[in-house]
Protein backbone atom coordinates (compact mmCIF):
# COMPACT_ATOMS: atom_id res chain seq x y z
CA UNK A 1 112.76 128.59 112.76
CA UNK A 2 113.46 132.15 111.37
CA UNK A 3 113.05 133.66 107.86
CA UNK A 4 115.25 131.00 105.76
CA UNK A 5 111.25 129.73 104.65
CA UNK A 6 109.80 133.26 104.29
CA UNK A 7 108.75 134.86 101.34
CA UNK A 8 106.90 138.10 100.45
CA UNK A 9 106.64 139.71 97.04
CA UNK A 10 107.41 143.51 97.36
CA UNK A 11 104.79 145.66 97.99
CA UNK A 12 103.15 148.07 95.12
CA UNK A 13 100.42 149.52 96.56
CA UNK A 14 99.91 152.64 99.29
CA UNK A 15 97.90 150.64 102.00
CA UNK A 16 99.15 147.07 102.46
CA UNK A 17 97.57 144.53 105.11
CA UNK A 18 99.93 141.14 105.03
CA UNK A 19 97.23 139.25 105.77
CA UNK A 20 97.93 136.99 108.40
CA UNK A 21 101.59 136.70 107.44
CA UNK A 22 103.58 133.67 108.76
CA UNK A 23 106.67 134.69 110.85
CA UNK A 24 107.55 131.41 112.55
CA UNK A 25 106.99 128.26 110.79
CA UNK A 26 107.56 125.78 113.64
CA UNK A 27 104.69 127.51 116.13
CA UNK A 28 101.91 128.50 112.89
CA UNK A 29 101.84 132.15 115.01
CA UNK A 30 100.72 135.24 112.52
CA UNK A 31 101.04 138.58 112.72
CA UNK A 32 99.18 141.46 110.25
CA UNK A 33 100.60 144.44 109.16
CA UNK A 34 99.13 147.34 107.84
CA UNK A 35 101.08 150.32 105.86
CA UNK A 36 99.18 153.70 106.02
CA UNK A 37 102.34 154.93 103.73
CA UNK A 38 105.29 156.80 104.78
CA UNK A 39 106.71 154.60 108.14
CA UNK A 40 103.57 154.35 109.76
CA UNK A 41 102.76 150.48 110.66
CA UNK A 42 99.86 149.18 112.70
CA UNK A 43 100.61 145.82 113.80
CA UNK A 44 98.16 143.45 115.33
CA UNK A 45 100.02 140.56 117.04
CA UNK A 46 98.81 136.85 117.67
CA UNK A 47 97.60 137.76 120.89
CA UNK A 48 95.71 140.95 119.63
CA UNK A 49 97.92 143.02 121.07
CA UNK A 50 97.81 146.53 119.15
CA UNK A 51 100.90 148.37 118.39
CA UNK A 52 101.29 151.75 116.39
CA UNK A 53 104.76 152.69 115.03
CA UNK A 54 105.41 156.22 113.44
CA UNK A 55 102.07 156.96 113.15
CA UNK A 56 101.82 160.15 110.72
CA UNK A 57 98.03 159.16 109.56
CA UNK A 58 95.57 162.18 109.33
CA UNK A 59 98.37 164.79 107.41
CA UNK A 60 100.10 161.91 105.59
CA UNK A 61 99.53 162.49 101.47
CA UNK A 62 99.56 158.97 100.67
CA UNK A 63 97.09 157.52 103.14
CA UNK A 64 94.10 156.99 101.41
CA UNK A 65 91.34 158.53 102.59
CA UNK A 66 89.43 155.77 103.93
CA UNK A 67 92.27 155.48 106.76
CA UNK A 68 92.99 159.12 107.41
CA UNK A 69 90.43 159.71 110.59
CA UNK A 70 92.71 158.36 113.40
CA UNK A 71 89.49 157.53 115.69
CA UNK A 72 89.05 154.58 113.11
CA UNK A 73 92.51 153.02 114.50
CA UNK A 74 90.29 151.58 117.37
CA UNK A 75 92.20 150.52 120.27
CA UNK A 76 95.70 150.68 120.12
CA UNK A 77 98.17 148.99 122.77
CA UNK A 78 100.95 150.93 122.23
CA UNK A 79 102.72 154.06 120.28
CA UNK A 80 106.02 153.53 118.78
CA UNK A 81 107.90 156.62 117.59
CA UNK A 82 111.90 155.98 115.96
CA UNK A 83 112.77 160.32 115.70
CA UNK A 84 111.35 163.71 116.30
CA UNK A 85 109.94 165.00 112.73
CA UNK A 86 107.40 166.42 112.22
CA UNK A 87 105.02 163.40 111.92
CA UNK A 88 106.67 161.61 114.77
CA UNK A 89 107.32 161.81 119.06
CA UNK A 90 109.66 160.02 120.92
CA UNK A 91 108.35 157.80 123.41
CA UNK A 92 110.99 156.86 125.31
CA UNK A 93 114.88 156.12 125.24
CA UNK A 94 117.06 153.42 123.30
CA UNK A 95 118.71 151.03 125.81
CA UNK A 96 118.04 147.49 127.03
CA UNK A 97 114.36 145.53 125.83
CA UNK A 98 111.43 146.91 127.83
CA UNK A 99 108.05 144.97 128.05
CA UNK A 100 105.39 147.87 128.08
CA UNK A 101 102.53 145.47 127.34
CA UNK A 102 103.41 142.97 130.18
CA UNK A 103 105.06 139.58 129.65
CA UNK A 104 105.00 137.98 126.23
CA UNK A 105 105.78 141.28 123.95
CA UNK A 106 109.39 142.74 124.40
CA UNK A 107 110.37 146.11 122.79
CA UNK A 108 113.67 147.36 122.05
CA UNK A 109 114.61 150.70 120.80
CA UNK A 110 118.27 151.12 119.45
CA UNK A 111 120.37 154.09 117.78
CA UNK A 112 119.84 155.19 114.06
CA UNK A 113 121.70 157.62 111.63
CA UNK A 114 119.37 160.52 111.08
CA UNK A 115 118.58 163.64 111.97
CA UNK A 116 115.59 164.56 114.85
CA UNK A 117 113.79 168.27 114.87
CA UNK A 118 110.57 169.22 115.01
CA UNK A 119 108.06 172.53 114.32
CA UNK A 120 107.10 173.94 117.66
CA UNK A 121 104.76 177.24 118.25
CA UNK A 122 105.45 179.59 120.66
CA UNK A 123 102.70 180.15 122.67
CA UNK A 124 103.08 183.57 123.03
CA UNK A 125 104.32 184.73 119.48
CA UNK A 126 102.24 181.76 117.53
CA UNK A 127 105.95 181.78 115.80
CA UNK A 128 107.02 178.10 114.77
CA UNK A 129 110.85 177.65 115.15
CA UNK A 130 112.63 174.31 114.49
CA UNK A 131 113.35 172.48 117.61
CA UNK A 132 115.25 169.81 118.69
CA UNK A 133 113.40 166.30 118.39
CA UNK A 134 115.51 164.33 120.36
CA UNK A 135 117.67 161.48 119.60
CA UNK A 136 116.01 159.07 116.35
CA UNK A 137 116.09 155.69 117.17
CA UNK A 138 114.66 152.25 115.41
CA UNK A 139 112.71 149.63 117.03
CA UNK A 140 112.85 145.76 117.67
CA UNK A 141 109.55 144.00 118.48
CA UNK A 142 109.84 140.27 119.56
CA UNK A 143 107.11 138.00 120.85
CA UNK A 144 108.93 135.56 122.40
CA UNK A 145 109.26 132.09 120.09
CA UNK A 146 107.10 133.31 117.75
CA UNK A 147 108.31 136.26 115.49
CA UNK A 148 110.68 139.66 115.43
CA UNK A 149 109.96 142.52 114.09
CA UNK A 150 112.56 145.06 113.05
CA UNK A 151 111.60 148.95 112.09
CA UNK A 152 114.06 150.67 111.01
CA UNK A 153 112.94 154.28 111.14
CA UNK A 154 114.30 157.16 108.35
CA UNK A 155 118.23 155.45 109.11
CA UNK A 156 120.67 155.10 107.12
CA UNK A 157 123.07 152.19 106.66
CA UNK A 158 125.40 151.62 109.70
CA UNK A 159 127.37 148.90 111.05
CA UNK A 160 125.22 148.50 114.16
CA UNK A 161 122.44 146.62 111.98
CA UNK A 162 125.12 143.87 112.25
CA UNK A 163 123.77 143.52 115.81
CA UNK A 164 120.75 143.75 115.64
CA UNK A 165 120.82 140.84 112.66
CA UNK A 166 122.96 138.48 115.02
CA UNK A 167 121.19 139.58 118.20
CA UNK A 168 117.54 139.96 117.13
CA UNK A 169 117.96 137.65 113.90
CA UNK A 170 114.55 139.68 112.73
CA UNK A 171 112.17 137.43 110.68
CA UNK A 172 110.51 140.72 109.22
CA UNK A 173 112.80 144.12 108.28
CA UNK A 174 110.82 147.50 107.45
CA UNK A 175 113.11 149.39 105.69
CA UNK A 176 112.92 152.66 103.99
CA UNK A 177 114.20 153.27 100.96
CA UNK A 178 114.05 157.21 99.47
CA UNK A 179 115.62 160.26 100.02
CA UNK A 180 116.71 161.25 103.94
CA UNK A 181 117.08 157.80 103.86
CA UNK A 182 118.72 154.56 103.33
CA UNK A 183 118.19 154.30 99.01
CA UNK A 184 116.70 150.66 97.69
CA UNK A 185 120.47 149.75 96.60
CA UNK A 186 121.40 150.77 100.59
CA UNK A 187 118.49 149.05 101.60
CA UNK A 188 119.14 145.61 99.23
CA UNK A 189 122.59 145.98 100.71
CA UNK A 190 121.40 146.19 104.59
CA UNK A 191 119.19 142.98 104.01
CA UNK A 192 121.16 140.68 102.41
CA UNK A 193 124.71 141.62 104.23
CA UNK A 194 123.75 142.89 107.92
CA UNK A 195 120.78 142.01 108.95
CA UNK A 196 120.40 138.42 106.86
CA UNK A 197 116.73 138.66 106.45
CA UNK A 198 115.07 137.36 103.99
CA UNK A 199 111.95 139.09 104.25
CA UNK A 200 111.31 142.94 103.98
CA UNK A 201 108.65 145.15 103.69
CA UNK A 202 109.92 148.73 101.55
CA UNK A 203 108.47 151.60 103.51
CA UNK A 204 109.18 155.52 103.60
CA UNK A 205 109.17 155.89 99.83
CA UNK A 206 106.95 157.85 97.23
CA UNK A 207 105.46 160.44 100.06
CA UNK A 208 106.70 163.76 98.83
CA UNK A 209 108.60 164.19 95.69
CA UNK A 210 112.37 163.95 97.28
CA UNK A 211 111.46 160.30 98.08
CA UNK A 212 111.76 158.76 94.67
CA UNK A 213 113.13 155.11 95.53
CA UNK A 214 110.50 152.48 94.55
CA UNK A 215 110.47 149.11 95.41
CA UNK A 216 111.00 147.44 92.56
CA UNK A 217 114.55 149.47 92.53
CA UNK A 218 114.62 147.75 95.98
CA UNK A 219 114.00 144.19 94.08
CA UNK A 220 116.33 144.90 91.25
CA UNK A 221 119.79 145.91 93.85
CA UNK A 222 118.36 142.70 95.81
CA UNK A 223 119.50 140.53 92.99
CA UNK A 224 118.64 136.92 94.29
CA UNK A 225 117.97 137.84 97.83
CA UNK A 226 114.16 136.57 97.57
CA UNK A 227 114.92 134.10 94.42
């Protein structure tokens, strides 16, 4: 039932919706995703359940225009954050699957290999000093017998994705692949050995000029992953 049937050419474009992608080919349930650029995902399940994840929008360079007023978004379910930066906020802690939304969607945050600080302002001074953002983290979404969703925030590459590929077995992987980050070849490498999924979506790439991985770099280090 998971993504041995899946396909998905890599994405070249800043805004992205996966139109009604299939994610489990024995129950016909779809998801859409839409990429504002950076790590910022808008997902709208089968059930029209809303979720947000890393949702740097208005101040991020690469959203187009069109997309940058927030109060467009509509309703939104639920606000995913993986790490403290500047264009995130943690929402709550990694440990065992929590259902926010009720029965049906289950959401699991687990440990990543980055760094976490944001730009606070003293409200006295107006200085802005770095502070500490927390913990980062990455996120599993599952809707039960129909599809899993795996973010993996600004990580790197770390054993624990083992887990989460025999645990979760995710039928869609958003990984990043630039600077900060995991690179493409990291990325190509994280896919094919640890996580075993055949379909990814390339994310965090092309922002600012430090994040130079594309994803046909991506492509090219996955050799035959998506042949």
């Amino acid at each position: 039932m998971h993504s041995g049937s899946l396909r998905l050419g890599i994405m070249s474009v800043l805004l992205v919706c996966l139109g009604l992608a299939q994610t489990a080919a024995s129950t016909g349930q779809k998801i859409r995703l839409q990429w504002f650029g950076q790590s910022a995902l808008k997902l709208v399940s089968p059930h029209a359940k809303i979720i947000l994840i890393d949702p740097f929008i208005s101040k991020n360079p690469k959203t187009p225009e069109a997309h940058q007023d927030r109060m467009k978004l509509g309703r939104v379910d639920l606000i995913l954050a993986t790490h403290g930066h500047g264009d995130q906020m943690i929402c709550f802690e990694k440990s065992g699957p929590m259902r926010p939304l009720g029965d049906g969607i289950t959401v699991a945050m687990a440990r990543a290999e980055n760094s976490s600080a944001v730009m606070a302002k003293d409200g006295e001074s107006g200085r802005e000093t770095i502070q500490n953002g927390g913990e980062p983290a990455e996120c599993i979404i599952r809707r039960e017998n129909e599809y899993t969703l795996y973010h993996a925030g600004n990580t790197g590459v770390f054993g624990h994705m083992v887990f989460i590929g025999e645990y979760y077995e995710p039928d869609i992987a958003l990984l990043p692949g630039g600077h900060f980050t995991m690179d493409p070849g990291h990325a190509a490498y994280a896919a094919r050995q640890l996580l075993k999924t055949r379909l990814v979506v390339p994310m965090h790439y092309g922002t600012f000029p430090p994040l130079k991985g594309t994803p046909e770099q991506f492509s090219r280090s996955a050799g035959g992953l998506f042949g």
